[in-house]
N, C-alpha and C. Protein backbone atom coordinates (compact mmCIF):
# COMPACT_ATOMS: atom_id res chain seq x y z
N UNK A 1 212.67 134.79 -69.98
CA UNK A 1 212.33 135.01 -68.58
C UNK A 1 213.46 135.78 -67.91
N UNK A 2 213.24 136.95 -67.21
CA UNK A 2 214.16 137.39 -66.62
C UNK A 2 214.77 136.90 -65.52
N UNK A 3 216.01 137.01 -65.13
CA UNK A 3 216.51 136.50 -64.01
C UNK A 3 216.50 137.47 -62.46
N UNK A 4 217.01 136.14 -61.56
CA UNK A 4 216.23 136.91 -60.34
C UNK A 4 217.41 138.44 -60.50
N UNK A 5 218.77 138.28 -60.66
CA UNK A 5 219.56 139.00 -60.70
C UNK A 5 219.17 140.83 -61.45
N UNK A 6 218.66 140.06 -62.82
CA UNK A 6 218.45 141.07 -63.47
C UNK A 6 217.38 142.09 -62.74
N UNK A 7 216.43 140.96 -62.10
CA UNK A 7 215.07 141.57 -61.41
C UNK A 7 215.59 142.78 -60.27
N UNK A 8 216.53 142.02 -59.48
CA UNK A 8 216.95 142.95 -58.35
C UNK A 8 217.66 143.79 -58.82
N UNK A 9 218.19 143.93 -59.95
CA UNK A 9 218.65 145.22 -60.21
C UNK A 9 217.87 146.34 -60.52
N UNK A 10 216.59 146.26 -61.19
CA UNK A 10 215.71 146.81 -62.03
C UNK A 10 215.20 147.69 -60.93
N UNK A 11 214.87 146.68 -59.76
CA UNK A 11 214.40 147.06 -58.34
C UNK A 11 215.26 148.02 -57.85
N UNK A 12 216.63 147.94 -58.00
CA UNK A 12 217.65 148.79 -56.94
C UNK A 12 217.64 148.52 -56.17
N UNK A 13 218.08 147.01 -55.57
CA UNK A 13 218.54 146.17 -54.83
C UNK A 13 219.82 146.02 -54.57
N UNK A 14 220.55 146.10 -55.22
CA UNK A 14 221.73 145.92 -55.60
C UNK A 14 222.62 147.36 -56.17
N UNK A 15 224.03 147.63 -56.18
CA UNK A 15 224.71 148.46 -56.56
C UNK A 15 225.10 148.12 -57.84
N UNK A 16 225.19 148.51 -59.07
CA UNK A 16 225.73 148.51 -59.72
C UNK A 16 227.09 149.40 -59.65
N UNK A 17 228.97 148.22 -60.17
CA UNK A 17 229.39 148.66 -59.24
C UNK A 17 230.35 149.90 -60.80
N UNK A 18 229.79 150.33 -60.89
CA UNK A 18 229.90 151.61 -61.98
C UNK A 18 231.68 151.84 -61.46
N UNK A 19 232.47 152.84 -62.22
CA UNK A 19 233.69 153.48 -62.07
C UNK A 19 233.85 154.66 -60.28
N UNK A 20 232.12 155.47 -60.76
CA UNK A 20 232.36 156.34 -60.36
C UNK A 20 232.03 155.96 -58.34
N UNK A 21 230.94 154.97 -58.79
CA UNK A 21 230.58 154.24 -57.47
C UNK A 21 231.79 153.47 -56.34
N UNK A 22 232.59 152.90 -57.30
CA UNK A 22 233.49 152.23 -56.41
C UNK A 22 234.87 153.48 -56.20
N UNK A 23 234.39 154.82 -56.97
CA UNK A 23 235.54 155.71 -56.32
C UNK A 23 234.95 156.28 -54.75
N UNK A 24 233.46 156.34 -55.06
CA UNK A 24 232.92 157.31 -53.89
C UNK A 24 233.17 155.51 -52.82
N UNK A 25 232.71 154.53 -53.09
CA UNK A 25 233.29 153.44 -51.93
C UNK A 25 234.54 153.60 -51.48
N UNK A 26 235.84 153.95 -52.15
CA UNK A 26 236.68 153.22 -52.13
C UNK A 26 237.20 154.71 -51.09
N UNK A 27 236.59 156.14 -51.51
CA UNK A 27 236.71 157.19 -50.46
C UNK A 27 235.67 157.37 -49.58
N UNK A 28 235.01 156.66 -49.17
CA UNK A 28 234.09 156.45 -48.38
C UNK A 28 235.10 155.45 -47.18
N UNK A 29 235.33 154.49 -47.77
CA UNK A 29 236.33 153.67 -46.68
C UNK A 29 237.53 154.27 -46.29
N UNK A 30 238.24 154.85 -46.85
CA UNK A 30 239.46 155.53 -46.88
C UNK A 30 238.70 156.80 -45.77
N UNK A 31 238.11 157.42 -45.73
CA UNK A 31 237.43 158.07 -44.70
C UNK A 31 237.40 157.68 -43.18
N UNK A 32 236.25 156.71 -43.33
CA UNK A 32 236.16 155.85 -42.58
C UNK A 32 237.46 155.34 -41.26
N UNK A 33 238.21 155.01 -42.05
CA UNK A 33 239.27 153.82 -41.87
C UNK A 33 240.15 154.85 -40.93
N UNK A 34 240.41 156.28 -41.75
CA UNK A 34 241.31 157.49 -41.01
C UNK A 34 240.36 157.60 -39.69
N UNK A 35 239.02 158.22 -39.61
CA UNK A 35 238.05 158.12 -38.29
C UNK A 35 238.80 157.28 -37.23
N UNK A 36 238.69 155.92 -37.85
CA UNK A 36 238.77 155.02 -37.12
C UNK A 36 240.28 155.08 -36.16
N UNK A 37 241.25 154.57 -37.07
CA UNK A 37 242.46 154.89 -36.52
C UNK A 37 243.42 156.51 -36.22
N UNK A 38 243.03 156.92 -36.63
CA UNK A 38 243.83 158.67 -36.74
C UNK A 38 242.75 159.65 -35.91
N UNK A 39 241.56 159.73 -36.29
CA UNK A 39 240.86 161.25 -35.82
C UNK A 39 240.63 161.51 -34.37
N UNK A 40 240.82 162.61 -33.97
CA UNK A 40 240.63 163.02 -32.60
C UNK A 40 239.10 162.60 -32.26
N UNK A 41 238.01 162.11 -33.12
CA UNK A 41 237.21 162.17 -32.54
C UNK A 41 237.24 160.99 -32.20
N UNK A 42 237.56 160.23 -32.85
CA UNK A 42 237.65 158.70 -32.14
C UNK A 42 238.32 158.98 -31.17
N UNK A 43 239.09 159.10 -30.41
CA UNK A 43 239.69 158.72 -29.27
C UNK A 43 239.30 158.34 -28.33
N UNK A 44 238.15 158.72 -28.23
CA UNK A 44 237.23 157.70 -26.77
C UNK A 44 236.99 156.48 -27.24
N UNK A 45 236.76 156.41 -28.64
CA UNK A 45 236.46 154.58 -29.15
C UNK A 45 237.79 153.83 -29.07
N UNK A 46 238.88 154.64 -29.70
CA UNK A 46 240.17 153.78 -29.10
C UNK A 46 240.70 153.31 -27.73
N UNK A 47 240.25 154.53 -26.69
CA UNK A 47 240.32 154.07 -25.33
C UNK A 47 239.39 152.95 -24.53
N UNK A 48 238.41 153.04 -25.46
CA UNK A 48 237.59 152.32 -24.56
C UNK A 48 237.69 150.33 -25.25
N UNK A 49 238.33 150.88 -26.36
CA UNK A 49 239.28 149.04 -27.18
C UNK A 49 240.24 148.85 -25.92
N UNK A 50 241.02 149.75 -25.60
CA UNK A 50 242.59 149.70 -25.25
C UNK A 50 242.40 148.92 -23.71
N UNK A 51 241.28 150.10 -22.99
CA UNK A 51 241.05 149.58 -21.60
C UNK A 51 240.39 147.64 -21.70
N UNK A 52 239.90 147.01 -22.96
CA UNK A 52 239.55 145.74 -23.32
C UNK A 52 240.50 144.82 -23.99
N UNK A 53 241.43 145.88 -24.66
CA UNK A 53 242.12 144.92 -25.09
C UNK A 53 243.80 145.62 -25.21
N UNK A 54 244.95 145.59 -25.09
CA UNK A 54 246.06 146.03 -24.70
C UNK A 54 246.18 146.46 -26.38
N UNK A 55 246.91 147.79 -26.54
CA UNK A 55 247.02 148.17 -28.32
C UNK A 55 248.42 147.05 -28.39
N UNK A 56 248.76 146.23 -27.90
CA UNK A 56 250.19 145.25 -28.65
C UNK A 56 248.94 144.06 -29.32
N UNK A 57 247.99 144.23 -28.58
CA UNK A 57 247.03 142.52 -29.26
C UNK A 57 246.71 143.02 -30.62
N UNK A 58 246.52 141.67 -31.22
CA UNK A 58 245.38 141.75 -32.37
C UNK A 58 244.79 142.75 -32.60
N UNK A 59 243.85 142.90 -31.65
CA UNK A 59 242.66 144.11 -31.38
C UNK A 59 242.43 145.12 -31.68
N UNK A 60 244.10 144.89 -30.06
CA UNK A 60 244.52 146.52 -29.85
C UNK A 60 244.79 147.19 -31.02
N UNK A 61 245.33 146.57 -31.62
CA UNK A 61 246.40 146.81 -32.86
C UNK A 61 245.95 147.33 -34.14
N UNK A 62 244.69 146.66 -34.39
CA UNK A 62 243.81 146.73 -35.61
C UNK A 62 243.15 148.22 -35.68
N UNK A 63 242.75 148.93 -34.53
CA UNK A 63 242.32 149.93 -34.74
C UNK A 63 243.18 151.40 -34.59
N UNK A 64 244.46 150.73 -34.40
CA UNK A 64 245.37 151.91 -35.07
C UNK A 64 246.07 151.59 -36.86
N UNK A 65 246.07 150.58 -36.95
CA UNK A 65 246.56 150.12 -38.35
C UNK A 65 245.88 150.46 -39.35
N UNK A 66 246.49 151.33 -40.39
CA UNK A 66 245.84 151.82 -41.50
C UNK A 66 245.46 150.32 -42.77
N UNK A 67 246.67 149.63 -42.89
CA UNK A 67 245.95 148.26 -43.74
C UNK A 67 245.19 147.54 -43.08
N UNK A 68 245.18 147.47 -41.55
CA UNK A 68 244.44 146.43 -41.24
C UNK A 68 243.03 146.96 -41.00
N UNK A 69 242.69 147.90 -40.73
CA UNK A 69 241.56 148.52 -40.58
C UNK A 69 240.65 148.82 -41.43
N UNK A 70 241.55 149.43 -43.03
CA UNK A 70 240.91 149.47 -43.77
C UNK A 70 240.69 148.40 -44.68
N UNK A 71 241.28 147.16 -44.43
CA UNK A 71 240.60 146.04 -45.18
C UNK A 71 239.37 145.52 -44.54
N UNK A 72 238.89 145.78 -42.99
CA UNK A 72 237.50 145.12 -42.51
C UNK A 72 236.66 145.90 -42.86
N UNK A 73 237.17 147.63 -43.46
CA UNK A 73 235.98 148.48 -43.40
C UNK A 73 235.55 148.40 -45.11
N UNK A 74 236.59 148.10 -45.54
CA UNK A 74 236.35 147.90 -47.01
C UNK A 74 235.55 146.72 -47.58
N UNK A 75 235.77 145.65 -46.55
CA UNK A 75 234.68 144.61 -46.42
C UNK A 75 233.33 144.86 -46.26
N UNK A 76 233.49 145.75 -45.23
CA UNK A 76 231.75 146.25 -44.34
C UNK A 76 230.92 146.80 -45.82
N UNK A 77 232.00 147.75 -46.35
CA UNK A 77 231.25 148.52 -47.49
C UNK A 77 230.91 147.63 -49.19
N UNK A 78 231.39 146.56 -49.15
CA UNK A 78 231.00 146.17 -49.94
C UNK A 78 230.43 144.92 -49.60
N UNK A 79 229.97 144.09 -48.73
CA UNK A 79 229.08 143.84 -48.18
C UNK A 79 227.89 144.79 -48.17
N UNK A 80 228.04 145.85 -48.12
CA UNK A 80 227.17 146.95 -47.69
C UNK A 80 226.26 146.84 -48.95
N UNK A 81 227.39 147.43 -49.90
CA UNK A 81 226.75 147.41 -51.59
C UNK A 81 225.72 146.15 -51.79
N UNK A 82 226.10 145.23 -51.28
CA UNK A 82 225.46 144.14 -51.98
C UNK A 82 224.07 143.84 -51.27
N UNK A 83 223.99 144.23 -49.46
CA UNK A 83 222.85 143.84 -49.23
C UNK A 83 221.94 145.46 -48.89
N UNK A 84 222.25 146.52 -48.20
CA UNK A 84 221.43 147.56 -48.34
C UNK A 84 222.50 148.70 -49.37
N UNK A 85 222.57 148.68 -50.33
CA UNK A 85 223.06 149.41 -51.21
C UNK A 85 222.56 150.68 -51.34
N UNK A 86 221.36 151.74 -51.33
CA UNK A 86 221.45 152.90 -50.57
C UNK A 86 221.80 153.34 -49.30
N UNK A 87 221.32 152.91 -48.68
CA UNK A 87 222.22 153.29 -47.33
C UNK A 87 223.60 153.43 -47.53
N UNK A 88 224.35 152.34 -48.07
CA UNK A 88 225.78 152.33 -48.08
C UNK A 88 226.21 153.47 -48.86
N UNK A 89 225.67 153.58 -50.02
CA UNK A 89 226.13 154.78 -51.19
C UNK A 89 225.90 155.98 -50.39
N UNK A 90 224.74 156.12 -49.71
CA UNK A 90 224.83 157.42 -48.87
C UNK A 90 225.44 157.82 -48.04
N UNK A 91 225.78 156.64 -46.73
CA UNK A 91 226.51 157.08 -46.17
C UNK A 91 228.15 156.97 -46.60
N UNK A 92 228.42 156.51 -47.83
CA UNK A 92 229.81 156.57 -48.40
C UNK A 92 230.09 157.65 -49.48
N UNK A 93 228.78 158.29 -49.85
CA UNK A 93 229.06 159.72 -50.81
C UNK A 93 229.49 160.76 -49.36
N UNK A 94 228.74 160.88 -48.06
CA UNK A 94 229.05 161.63 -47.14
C UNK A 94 230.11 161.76 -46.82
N UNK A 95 231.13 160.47 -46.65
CA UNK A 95 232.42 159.70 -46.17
C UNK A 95 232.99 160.34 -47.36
N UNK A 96 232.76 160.09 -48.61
CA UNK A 96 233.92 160.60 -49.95
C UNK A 96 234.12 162.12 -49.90
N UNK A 97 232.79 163.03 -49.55
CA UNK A 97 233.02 164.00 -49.51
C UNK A 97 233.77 164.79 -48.29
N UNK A 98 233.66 164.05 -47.21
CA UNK A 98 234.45 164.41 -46.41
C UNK A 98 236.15 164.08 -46.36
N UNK A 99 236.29 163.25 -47.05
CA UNK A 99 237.58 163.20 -47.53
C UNK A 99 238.13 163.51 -48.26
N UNK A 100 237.42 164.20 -49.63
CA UNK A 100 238.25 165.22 -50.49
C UNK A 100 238.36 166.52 -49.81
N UNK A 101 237.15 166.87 -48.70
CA UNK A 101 237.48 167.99 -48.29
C UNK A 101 238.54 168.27 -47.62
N UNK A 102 238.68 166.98 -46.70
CA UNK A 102 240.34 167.09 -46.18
C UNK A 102 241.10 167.10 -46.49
N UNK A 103 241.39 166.36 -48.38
CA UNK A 103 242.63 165.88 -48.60
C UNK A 103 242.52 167.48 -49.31
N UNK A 104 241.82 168.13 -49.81
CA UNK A 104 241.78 169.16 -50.55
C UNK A 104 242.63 170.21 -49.45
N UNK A 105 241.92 170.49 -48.09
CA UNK A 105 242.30 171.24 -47.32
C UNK A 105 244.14 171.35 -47.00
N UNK A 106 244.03 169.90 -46.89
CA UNK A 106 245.73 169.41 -46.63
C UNK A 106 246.83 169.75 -47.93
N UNK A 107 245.79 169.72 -49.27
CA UNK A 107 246.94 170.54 -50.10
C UNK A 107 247.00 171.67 -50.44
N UNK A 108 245.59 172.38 -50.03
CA UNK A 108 245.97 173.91 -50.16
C UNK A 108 246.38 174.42 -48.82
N UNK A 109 246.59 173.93 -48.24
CA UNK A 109 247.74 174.40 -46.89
C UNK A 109 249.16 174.42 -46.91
N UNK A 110 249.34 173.55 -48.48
CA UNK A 110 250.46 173.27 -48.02
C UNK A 110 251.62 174.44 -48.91
């Protein structure tokens, strides 16, 4: 008898978490995580933390911090894997590719 496990995989329910999968996660978060704390485009999401919460708090703090940020987003994404696992792979192949393009950009600039 097959198991429910095996079943939901068969289905593609689940991520299988392959080499190449947890590289595009792991630059998918690493993406992410820079957005979050570093990119100009965030800056209205950081202001609008800051005006709620002072950047010395917890809070404040978390969304400039590169470890601390990227351990909740690294959570989100594998959480992610486990309960809508396309979605996540998609929007974390988008996230990977946008981060080799940068990191690519940043070394042929240099």
């Amino acid at each position: 008898m097959e198991s429910v496990q095996d079943a939901e995989l068969d289905k593609g329910l689940t991520m299988e978490m392959t080499l190449i999968n947890f590289v595009i996660l792991a630059l998918g978060a690493y993406r992410l995580t820079h957005i979050i704390t570093t990119d100009a485009i965030a800056d209205n999401f950081r202001s609008w933390v800051w005006k709620r919460y002072d950047p010395t708090t917890k809070i404040g703090y978390l969304i400039t911090c590169n470890w601390c940020a990227g351990f909740w987003v690294s959570l989100l994404f594998v959480i992610g894997a486990s309960v809508l696992p396309q979605l996540t792979f998609v929007v974390s192949l988008v996230l990977a590719i946008s981060a080799l393009v940068g990191l690519l950009s940043v070394w042929a600039e240099r």
